[in-house]
C-alpha atoms as a PDB file:
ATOM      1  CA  UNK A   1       0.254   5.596 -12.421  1.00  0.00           C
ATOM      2  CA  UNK A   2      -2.283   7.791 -14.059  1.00  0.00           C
ATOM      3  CA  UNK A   3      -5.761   7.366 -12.743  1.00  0.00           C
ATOM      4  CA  UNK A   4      -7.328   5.846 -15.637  1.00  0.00           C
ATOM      5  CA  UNK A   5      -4.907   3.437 -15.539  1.00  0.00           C
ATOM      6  CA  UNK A   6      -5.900   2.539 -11.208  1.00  0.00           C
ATOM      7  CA  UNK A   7      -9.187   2.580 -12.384  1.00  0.00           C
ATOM      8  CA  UNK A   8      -8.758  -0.260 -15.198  1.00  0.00           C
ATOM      9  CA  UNK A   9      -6.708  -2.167 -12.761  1.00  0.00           C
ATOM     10  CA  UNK A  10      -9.242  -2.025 -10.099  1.00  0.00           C
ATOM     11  CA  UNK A  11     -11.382  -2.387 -12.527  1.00  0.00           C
ATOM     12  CA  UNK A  12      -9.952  -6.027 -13.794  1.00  0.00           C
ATOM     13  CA  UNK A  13      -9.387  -7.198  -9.905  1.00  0.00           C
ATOM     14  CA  UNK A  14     -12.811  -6.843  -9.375  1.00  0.00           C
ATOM     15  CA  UNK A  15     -14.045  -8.494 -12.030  1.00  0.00           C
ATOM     16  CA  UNK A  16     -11.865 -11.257 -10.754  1.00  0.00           C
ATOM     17  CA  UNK A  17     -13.299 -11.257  -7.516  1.00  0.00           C
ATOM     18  CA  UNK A  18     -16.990 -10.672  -8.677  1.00  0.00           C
ATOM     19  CA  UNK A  19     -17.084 -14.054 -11.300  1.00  0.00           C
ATOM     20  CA  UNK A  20     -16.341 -16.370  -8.226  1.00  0.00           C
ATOM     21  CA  UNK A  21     -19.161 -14.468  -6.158  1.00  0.00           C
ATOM     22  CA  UNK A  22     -21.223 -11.960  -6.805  1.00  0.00           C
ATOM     23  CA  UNK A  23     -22.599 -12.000  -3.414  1.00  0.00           C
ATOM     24  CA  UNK A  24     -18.789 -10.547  -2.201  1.00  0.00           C
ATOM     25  CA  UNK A  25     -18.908  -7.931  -4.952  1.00  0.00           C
ATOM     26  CA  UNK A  26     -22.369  -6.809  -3.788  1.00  0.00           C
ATOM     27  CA  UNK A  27     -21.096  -6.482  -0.616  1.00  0.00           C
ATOM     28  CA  UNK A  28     -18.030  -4.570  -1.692  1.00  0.00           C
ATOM     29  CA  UNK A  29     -20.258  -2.322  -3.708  1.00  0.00           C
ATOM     30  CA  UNK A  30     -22.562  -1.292  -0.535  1.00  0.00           C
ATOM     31  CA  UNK A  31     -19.443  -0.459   1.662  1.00  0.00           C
ATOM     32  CA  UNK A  32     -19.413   3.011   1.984  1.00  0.00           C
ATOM     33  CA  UNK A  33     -15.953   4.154   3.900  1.00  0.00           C
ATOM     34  CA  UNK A  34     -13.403   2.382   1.355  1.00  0.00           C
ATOM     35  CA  UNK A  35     -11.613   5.333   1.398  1.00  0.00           C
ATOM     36  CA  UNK A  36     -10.709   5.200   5.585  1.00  0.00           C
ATOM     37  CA  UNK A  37     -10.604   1.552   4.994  1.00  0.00           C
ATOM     38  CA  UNK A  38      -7.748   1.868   2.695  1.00  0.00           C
ATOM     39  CA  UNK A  39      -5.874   4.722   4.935  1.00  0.00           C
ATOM     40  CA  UNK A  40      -6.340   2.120   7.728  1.00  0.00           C
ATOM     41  CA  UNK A  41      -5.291  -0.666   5.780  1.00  0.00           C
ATOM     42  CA  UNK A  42      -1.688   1.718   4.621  1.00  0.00           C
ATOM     43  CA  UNK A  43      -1.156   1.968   8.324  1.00  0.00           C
ATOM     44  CA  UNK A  44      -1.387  -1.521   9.040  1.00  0.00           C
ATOM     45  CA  UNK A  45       1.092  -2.012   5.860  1.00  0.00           C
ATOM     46  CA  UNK A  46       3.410   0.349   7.517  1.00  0.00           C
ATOM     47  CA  UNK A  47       3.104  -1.595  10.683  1.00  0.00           C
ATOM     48  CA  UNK A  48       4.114  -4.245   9.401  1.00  0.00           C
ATOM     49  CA  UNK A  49       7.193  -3.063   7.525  1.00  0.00           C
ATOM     50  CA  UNK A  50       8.126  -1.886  11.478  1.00  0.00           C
ATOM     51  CA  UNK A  51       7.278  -5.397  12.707  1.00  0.00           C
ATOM     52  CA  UNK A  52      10.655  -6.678  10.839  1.00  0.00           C
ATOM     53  CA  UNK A  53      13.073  -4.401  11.474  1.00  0.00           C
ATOM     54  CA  UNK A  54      15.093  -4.914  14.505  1.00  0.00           C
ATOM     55  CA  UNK A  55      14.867  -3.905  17.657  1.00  0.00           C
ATOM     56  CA  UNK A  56      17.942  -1.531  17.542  1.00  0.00           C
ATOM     57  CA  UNK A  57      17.101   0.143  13.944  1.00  0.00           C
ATOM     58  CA  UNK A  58      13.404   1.058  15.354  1.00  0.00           C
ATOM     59  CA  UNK A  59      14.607   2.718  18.527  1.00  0.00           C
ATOM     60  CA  UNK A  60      16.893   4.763  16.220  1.00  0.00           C
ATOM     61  CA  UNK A  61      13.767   5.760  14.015  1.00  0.00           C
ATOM     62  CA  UNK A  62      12.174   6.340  17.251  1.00  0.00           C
ATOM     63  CA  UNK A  63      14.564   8.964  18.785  1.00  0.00           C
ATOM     64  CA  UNK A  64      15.127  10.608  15.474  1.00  0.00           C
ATOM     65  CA  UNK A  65      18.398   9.247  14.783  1.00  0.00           C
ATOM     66  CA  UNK A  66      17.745   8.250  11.378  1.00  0.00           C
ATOM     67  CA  UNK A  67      14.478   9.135   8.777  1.00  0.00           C
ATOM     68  CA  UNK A  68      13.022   5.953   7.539  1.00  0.00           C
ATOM     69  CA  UNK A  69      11.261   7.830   4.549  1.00  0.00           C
ATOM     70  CA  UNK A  70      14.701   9.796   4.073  1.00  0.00           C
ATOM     71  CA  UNK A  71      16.481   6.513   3.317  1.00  0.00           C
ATOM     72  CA  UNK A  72      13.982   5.179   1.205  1.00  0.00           C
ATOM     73  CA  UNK A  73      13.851   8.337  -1.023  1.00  0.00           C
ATOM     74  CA  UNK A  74      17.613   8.154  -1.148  1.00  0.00           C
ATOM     75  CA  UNK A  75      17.564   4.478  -2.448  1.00  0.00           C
ATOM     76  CA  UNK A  76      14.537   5.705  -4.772  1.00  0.00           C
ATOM     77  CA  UNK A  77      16.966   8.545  -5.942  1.00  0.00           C
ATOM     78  CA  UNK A  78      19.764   5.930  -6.412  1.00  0.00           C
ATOM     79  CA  UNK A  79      18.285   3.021  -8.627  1.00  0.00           C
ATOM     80  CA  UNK A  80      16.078   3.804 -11.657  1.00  0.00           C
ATOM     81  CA  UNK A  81      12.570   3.059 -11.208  1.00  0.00           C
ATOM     82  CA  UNK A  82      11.400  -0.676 -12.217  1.00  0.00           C
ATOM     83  CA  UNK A  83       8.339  -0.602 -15.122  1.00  0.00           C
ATOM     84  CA  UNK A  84       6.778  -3.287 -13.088  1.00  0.00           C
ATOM     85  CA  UNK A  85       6.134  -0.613 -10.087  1.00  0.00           C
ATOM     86  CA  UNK A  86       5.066   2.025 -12.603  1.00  0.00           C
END
């Protein structure tokens, strides 16, 4: 996704947000550190995706047996890409 079109969808969301209170939006607007905030917030994601895998398949990631991000590119490589997630 190109950036104009993050920016229009960020955009919209917080427009959302904003109409029910403005007092949130303010408060989103004097934030400075959205940018570690959102790397934090992709680790926690991450963390998560870890949480439900099972026991055995994270001690393989762990020791190197197998590349998470390796199977997910080949399963990205395999199936074309839903518009939706574009």
């Amino acid at each position: 996704m190109d950036r104009a079109n993050v920016t229009q969808h960020l955009t919209d969301y917080l427009a959302g947000y904003g109409r029910s209170n403005r007092h949130n939006l303010a408060e989103v607007a004097g934030y400075a550190d959205w940018q570690a905030r959102a790397q934090g917030e992709l680790e926690r994601r991450m963390t998560r995706l870890m949480e439900t895998l099972p026991d055995y398949l994270v001690a393989a990631i762990a020791a190197g047996e197998v590349d998470l991000a390796d199977v997910a590119r080949g399963l990205l490589a395999a199936e074309p890409a839903n518009p939706v997630d574009l």
